[in-house]
N, C-alpha and C. Protein backbone atom coordinates (compact mmCIF):
# COMPACT_ATOMS: atom_id res chain seq x y z
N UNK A 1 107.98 138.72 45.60
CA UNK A 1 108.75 139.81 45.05
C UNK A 1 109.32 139.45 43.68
N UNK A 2 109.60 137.99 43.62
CA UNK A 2 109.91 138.01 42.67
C UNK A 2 109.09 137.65 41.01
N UNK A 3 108.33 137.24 41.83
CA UNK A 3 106.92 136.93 40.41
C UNK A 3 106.52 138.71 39.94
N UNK A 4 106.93 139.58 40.86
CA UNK A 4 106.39 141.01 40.33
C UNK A 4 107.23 140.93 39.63
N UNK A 5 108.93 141.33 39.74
CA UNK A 5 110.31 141.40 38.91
C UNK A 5 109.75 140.90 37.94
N UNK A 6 109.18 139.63 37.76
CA UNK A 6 109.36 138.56 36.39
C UNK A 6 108.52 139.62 35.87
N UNK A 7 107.37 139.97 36.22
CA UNK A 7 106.14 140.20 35.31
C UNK A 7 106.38 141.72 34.73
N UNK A 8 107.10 142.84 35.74
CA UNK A 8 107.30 144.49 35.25
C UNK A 8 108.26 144.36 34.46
N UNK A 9 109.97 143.81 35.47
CA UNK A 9 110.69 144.36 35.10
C UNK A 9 111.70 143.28 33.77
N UNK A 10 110.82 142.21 33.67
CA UNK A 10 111.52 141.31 32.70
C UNK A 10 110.14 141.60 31.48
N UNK A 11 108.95 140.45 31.16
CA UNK A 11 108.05 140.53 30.46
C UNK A 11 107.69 141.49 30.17
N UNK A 12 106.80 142.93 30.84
CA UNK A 12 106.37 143.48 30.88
C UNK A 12 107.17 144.47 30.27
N UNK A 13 108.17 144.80 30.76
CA UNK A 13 108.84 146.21 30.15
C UNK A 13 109.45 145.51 29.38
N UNK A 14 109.70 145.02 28.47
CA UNK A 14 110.10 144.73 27.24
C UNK A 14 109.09 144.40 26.37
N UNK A 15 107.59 144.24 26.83
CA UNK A 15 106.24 144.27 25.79
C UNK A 15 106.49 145.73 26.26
N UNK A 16 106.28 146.66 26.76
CA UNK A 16 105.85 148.00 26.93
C UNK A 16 106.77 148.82 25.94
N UNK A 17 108.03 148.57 26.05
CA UNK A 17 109.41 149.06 25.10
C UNK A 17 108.84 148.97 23.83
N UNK A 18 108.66 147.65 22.96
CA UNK A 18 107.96 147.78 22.14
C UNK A 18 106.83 148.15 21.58
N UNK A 19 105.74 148.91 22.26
CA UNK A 19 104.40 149.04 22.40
C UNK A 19 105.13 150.74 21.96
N UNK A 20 105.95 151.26 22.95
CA UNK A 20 106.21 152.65 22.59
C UNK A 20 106.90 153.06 21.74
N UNK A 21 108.27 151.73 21.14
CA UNK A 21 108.72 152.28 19.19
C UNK A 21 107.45 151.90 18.69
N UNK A 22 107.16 151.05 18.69
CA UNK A 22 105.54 151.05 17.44
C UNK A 22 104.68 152.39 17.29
N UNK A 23 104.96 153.07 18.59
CA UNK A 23 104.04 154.32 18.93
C UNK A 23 104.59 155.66 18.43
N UNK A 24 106.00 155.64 18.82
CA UNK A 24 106.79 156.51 17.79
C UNK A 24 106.78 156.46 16.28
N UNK A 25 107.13 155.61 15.78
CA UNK A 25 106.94 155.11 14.58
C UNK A 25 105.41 155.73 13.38
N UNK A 26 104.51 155.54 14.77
CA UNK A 26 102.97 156.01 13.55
C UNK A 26 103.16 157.03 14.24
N UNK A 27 103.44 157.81 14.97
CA UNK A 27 103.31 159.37 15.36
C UNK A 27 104.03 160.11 14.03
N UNK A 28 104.64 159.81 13.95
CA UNK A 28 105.40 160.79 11.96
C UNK A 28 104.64 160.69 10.97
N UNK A 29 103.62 159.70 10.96
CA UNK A 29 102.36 159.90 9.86
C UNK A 29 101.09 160.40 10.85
N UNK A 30 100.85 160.34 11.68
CA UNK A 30 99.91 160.94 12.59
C UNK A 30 99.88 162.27 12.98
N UNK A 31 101.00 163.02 13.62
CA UNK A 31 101.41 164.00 13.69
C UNK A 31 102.16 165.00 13.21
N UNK A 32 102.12 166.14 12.97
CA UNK A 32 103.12 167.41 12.47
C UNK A 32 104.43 167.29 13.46
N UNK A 33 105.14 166.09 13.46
CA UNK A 33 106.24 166.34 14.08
C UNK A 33 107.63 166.67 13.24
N UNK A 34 108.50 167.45 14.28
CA UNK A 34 109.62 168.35 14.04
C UNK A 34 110.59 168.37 15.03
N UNK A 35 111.41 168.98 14.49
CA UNK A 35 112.64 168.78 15.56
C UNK A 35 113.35 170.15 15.73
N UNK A 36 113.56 170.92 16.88
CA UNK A 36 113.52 172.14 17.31
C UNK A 36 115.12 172.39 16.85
N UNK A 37 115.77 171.92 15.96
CA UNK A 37 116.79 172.01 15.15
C UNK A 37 116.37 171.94 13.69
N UNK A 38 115.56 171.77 13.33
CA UNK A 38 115.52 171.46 11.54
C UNK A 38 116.16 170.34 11.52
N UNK A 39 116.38 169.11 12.41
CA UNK A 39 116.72 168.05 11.71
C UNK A 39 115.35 167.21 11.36
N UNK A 40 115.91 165.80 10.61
CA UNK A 40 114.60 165.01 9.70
C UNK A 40 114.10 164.34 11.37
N UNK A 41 113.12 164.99 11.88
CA UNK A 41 112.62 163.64 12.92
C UNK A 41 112.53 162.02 12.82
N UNK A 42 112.28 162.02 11.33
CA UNK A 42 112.63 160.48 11.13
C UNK A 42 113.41 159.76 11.75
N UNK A 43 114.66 160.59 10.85
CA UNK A 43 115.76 160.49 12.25
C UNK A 43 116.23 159.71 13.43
N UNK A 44 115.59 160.83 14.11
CA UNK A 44 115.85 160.88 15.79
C UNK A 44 114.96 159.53 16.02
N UNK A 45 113.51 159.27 15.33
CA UNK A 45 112.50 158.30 15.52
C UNK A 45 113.53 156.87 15.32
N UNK A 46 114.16 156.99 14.60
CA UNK A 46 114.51 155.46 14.12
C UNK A 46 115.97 155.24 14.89
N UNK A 47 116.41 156.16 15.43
CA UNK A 47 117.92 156.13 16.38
C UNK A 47 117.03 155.49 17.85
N UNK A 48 115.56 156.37 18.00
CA UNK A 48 115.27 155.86 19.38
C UNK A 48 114.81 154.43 19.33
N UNK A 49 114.13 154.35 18.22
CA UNK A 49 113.11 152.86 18.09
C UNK A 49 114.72 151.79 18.00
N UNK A 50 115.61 151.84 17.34
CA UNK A 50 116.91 151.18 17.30
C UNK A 50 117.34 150.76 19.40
N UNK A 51 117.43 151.88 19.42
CA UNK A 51 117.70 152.36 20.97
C UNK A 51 116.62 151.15 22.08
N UNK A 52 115.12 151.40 21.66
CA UNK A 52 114.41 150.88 21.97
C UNK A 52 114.41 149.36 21.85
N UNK A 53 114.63 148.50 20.75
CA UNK A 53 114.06 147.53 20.29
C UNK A 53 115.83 146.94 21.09
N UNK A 54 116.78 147.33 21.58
CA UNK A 54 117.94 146.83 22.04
C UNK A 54 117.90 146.66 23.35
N UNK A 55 117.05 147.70 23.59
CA UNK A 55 116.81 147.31 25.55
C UNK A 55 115.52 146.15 25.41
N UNK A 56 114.53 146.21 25.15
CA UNK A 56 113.82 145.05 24.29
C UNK A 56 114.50 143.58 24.38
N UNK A 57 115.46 143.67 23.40
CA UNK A 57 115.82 142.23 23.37
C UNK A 57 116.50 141.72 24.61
N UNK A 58 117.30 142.88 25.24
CA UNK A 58 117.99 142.33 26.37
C UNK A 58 117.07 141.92 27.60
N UNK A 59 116.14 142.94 27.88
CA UNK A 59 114.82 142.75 28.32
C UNK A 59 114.37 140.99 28.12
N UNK A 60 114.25 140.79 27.41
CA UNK A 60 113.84 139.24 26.87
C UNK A 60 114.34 137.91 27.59
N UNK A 61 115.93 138.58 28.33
CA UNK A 61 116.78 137.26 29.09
C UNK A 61 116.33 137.59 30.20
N UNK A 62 115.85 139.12 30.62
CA UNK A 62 115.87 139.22 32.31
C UNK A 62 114.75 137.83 32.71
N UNK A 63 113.60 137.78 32.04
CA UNK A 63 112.32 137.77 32.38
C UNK A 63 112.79 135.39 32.82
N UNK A 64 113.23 134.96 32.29
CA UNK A 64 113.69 133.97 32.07
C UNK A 64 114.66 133.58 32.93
N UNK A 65 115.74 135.00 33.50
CA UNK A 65 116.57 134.64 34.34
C UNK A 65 115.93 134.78 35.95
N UNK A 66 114.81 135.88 36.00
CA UNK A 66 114.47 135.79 37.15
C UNK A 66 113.25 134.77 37.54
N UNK A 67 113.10 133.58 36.39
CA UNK A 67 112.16 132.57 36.31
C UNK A 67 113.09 131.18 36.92
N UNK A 68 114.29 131.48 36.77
CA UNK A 68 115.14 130.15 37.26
C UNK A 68 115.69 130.72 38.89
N UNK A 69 115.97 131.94 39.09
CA UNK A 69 115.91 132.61 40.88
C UNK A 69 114.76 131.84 41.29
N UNK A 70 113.27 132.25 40.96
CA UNK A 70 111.96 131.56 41.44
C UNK A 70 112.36 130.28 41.87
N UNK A 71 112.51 129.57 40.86
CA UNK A 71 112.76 128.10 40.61
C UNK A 71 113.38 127.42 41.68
N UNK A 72 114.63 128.11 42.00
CA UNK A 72 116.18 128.28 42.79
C UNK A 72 115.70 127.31 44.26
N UNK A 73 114.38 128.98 44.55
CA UNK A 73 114.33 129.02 46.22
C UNK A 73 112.40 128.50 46.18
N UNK A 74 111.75 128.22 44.72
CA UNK A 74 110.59 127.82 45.16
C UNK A 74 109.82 127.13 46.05
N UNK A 75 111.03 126.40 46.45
CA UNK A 75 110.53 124.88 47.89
C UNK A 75 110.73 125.65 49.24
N UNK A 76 111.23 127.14 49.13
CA UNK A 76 111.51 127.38 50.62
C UNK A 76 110.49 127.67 51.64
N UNK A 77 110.79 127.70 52.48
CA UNK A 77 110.00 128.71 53.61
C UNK A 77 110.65 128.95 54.47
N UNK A 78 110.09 129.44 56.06
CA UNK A 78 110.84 129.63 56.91
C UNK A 78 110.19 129.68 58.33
N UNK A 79 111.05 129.61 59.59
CA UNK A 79 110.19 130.05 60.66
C UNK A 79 110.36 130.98 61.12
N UNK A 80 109.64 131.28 62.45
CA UNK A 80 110.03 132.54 63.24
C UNK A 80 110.83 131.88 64.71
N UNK A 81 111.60 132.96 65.00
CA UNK A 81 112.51 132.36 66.65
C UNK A 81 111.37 131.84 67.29
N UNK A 82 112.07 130.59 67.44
CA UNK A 82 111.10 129.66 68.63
C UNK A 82 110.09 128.80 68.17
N UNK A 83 110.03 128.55 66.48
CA UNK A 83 108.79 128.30 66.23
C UNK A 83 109.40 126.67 66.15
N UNK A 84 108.44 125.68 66.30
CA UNK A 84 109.15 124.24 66.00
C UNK A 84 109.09 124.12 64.36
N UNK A 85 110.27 123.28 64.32
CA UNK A 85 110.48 122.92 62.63
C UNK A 85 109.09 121.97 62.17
N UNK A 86 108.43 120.72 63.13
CA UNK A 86 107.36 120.01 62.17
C UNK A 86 106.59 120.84 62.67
């Protein structure tokens, strides 16, 4: 369970975070985008990619912290009722 955590919710979604400001970013030269107010989409693009690139970095400690949990309990195992310990 926890090698998934490491890999989605630490590594992974913080490469993915960045994968999607990079993606915002060329969509304003790619696309006719607008903003259903008349404001500059630029804008809104660079408040989210800001937004983005902050969950990102914090993103960056999860992946590291749930690498020393691993670490913690890596030697464990366990039995079932009744089972002998050797």
């Amino acid at each position: 369970m926890l090698g998934f955590l490491q890999s989605a919710a630490g590594y992974g979604m913080a490469q993915a975070l960045g994968q999607l400001a990079r993606g915002l970013e060329r969509s304003l030269s790619t696309f006719d985008v607008y903003e259903d107010d008349g404001r500059d989409p630029a804008d809104s693009v660079a408040h989210a990619v800001n937004a983005l690139t902050d969950a990102a970095d914090l993103l960056q400690h999860v992946g590291p912290l749930l690498d020393n949990a691993q670490a913690a309990i890596s030697r464990q195992g366990y039995r079932t009722q009744g089972q002998d310990a050797g």
